[in-house]
Protein backbone atom coordinates (compact mmCIF):
# COMPACT_ATOMS: atom_id res chain seq x y z
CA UNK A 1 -89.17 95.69 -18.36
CA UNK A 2 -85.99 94.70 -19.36
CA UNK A 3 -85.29 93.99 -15.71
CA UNK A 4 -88.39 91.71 -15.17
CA UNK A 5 -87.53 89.71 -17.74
CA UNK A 6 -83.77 88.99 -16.80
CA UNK A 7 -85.83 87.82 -13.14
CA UNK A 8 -87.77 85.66 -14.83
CA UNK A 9 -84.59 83.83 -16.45
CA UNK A 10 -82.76 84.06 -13.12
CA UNK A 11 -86.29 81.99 -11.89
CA UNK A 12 -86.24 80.00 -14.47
CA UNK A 13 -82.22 78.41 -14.12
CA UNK A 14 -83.22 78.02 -10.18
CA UNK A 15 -85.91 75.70 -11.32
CA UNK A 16 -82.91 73.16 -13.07
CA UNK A 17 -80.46 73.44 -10.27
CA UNK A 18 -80.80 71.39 -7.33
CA UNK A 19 -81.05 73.11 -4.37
CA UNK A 20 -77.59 73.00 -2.25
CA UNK A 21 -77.05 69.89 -0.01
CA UNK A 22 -74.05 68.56 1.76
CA UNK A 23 -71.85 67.36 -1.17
CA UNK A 24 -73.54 69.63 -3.71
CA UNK A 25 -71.92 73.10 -4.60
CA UNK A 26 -74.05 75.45 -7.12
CA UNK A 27 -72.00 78.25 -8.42
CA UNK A 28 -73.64 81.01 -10.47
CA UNK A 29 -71.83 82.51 -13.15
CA UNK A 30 -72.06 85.52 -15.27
CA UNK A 31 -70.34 86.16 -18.69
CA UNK A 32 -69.86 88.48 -21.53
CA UNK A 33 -69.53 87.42 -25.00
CA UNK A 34 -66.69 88.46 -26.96
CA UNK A 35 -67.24 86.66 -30.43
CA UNK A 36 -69.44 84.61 -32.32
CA UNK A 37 -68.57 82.33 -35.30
CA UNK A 38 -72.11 80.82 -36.90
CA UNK A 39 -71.24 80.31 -40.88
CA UNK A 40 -74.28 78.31 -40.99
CA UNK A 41 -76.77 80.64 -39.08
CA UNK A 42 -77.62 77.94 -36.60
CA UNK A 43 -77.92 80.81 -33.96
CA UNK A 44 -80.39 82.49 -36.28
CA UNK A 45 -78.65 85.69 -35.62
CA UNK A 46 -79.74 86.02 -32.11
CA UNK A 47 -76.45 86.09 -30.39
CA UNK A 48 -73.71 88.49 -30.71
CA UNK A 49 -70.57 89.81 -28.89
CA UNK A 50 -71.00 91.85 -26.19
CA UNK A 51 -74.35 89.92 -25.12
CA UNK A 52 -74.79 88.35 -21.63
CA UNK A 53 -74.57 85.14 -20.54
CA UNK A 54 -76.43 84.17 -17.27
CA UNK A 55 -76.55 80.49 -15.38
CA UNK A 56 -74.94 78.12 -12.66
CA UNK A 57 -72.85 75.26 -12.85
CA UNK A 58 -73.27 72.40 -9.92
CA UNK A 59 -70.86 69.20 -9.03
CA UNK A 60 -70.70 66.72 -6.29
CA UNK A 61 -67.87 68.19 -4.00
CA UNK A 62 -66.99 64.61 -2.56
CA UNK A 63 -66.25 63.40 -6.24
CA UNK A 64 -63.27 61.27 -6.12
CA UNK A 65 -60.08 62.50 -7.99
CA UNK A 66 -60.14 59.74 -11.09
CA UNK A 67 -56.27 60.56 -11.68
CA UNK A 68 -54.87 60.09 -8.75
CA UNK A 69 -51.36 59.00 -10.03
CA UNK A 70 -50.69 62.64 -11.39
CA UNK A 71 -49.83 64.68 -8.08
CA UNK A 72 -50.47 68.16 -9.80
CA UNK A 73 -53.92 67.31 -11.85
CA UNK A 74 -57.10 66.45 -9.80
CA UNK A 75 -59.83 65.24 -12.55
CA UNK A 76 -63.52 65.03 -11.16
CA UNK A 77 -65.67 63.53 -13.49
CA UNK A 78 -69.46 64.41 -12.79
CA UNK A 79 -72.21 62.32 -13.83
CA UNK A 80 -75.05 62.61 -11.40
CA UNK A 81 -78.34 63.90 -12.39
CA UNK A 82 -78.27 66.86 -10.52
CA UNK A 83 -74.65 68.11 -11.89
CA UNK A 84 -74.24 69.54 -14.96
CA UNK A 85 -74.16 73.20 -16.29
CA UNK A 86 -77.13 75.64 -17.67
CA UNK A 87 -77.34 78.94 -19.51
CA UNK A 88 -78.89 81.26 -20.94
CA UNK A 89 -78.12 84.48 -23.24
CA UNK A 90 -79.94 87.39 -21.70
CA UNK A 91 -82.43 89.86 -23.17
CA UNK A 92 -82.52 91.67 -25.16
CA UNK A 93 -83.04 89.12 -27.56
CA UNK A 94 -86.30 87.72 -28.98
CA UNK A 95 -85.76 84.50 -27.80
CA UNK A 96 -84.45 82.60 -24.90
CA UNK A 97 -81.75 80.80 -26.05
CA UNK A 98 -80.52 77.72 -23.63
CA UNK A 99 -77.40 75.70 -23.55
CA UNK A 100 -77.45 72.93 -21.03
CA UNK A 101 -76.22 69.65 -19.68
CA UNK A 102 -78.56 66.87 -20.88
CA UNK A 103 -79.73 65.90 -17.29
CA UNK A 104 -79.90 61.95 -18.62
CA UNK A 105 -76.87 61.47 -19.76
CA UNK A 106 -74.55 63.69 -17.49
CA UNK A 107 -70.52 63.83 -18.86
CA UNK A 108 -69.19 66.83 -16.96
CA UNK A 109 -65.97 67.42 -16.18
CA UNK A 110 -64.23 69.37 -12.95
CA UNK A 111 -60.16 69.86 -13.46
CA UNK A 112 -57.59 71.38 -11.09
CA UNK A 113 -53.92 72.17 -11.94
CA UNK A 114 -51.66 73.05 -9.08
CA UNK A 115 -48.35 73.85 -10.11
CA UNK A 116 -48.32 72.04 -13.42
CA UNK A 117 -45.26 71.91 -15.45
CA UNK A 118 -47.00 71.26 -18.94
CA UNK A 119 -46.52 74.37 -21.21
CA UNK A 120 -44.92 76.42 -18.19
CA UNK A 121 -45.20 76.42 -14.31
CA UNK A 122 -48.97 77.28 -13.80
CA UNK A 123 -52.43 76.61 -12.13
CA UNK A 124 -55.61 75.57 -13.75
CA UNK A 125 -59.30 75.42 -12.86
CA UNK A 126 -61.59 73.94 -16.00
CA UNK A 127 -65.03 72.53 -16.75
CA UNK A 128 -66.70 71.12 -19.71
CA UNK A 129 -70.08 69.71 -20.40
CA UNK A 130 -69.61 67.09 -23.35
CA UNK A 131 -73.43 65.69 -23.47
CA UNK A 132 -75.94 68.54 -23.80
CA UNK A 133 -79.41 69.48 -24.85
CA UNK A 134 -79.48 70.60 -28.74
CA UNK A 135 -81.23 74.13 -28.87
CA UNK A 136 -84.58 75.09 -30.06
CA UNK A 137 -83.99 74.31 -33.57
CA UNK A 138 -82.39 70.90 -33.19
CA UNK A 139 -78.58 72.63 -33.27
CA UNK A 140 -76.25 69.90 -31.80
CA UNK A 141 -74.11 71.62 -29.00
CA UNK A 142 -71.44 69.48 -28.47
CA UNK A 143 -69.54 71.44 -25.95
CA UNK A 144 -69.85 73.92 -22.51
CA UNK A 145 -66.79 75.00 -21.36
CA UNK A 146 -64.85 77.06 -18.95
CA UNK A 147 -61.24 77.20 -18.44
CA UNK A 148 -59.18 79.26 -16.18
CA UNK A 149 -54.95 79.71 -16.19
CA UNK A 150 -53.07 81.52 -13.53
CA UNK A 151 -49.11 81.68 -15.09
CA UNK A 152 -47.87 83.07 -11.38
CA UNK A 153 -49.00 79.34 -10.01
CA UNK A 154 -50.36 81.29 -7.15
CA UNK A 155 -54.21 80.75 -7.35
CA UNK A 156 -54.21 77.67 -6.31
CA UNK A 157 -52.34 75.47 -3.49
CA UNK A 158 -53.89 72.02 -4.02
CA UNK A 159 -55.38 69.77 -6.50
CA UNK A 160 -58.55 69.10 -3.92
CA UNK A 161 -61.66 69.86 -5.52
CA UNK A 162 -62.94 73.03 -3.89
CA UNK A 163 -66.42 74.00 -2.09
CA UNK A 164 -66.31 77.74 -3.61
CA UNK A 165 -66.26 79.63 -6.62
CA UNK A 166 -62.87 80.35 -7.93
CA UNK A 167 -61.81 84.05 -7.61
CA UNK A 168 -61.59 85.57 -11.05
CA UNK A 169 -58.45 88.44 -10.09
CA UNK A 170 -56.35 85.81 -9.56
CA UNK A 171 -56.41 84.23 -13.28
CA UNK A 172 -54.46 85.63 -16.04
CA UNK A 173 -56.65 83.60 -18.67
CA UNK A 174 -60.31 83.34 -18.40
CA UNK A 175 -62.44 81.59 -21.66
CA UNK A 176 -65.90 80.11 -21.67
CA UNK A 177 -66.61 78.62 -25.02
CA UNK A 178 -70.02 76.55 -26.08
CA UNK A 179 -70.17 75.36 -29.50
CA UNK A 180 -70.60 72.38 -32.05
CA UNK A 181 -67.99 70.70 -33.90
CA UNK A 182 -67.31 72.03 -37.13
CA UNK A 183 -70.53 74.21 -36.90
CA UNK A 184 -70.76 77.30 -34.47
CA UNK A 185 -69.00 78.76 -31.49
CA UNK A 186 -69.49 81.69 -29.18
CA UNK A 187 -66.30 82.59 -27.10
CA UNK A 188 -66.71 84.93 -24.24
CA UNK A 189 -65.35 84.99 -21.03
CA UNK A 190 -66.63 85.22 -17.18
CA UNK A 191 -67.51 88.24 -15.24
CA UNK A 192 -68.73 86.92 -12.28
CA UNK A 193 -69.21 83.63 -10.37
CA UNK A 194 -70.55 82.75 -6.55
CA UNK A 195 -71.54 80.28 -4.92
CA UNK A 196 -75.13 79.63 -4.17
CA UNK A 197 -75.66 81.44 -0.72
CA UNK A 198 -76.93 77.78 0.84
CA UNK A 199 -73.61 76.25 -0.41
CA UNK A 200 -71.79 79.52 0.80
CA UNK A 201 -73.22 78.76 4.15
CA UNK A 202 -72.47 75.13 4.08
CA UNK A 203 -68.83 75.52 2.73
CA UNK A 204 -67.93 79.19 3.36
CA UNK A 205 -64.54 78.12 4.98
CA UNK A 206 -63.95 75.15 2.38
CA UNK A 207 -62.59 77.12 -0.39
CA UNK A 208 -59.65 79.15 1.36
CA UNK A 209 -57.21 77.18 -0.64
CA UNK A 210 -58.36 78.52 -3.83
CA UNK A 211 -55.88 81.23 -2.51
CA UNK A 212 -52.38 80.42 -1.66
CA UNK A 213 -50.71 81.32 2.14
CA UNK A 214 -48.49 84.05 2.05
């Protein structure tokens, strides 16, 4: 049962991300929740660490770096329709909880670090959704975010924004937060994330500089 249902969700994301075209890349991602902080019970007590966190994340690959005066920072600031981020926390609880980019009024974010100097020599991949739907109850979320740090500076060997999902081994620090300001936050942190298979067709070759040449 408990099987069906997680299908059903996995259904259900497909039907709010675009399919993959030429400049779009879809990534799926999977994540595990490592701790809640709700001193107001806006989650109702229906998510808790160690639950799983299911959904894709999509951006226009093409976006134009809106930095480009900082040689080790590529910024890639989404704000199509179609890009955005969506979630959901999987069975077994009693209700399907979402957390999504609000598709009208698109603010998401893209970063790359390669070799950056701030706070040590190290590599970077982030996201963050700033504009979102509220959840079932009316619960602002004011924040979806993913951030990746790789202290060797060896993940990464250009700011370009890449056509692949980025390999989790090669990331010391990996920490997907969504929460409101000032009233909840879940922290967890990714387990998996893959492209779409029609953007791994597309772009299979695209991402190879997500890993640096020996």
């Amino acid at each position: 049962m408990k099987g069906a249902t997680i299908s059903i969700i996995i259904c259900m994301l497909a039907l709010s991300v675009p399919p993959a075209e030429a400049a779009l890349i879809t990534i799926k991602i999977e994540a595990e929740i490592d701790s809640v902080n709700d001193p107001y019970n806006l989650l109702e007590g229906q998510i808790n660490p160690g639950d799983i966190i299911i959904g894709a994340y999509t951006y226009e690959s093409t976006t134009p770096d809106s930095s480009p005066s900082y040689p080790t920072v590529g910024r890639y600031e989404q704000s199509a329709t179609l890009c955005g981020i969506s979630v959901v926390i999987a069975p077994p609880q009693t209700k399907l909880i979402f957390f999504r980019t609000n598709p009208a009024n698109v603010e998401f974010l893209v970063g790359i670090i390669n070799d950056g100097t701030s706070g040590g020599l190290q590599d970077g991949y982030w996201l963050i959704s700033h504009n979102n739907l509220p959840l079932f109850n009316g619960t602002s979320v004011d924040y979806i975010s993913w951030g990746l740090r790789d202290y060797s500076a060896t993940a990464l060997s250009s700011i370009e924004l890449p056509t692949t999902a980025p390999v989790l081994e090669d990331w010391q620090e990996n920490i997907f937060i969504i929460g409101g300001h000032r009233t909840f936050w879940i922290r967890a942190h990714m387990t998996s994330a893959v492209p779409e298979p029609a953007t791994m067709l597309l772009f299979g070759l695209g991402g190879l500089f997500l890993r640096k040449r020996s």
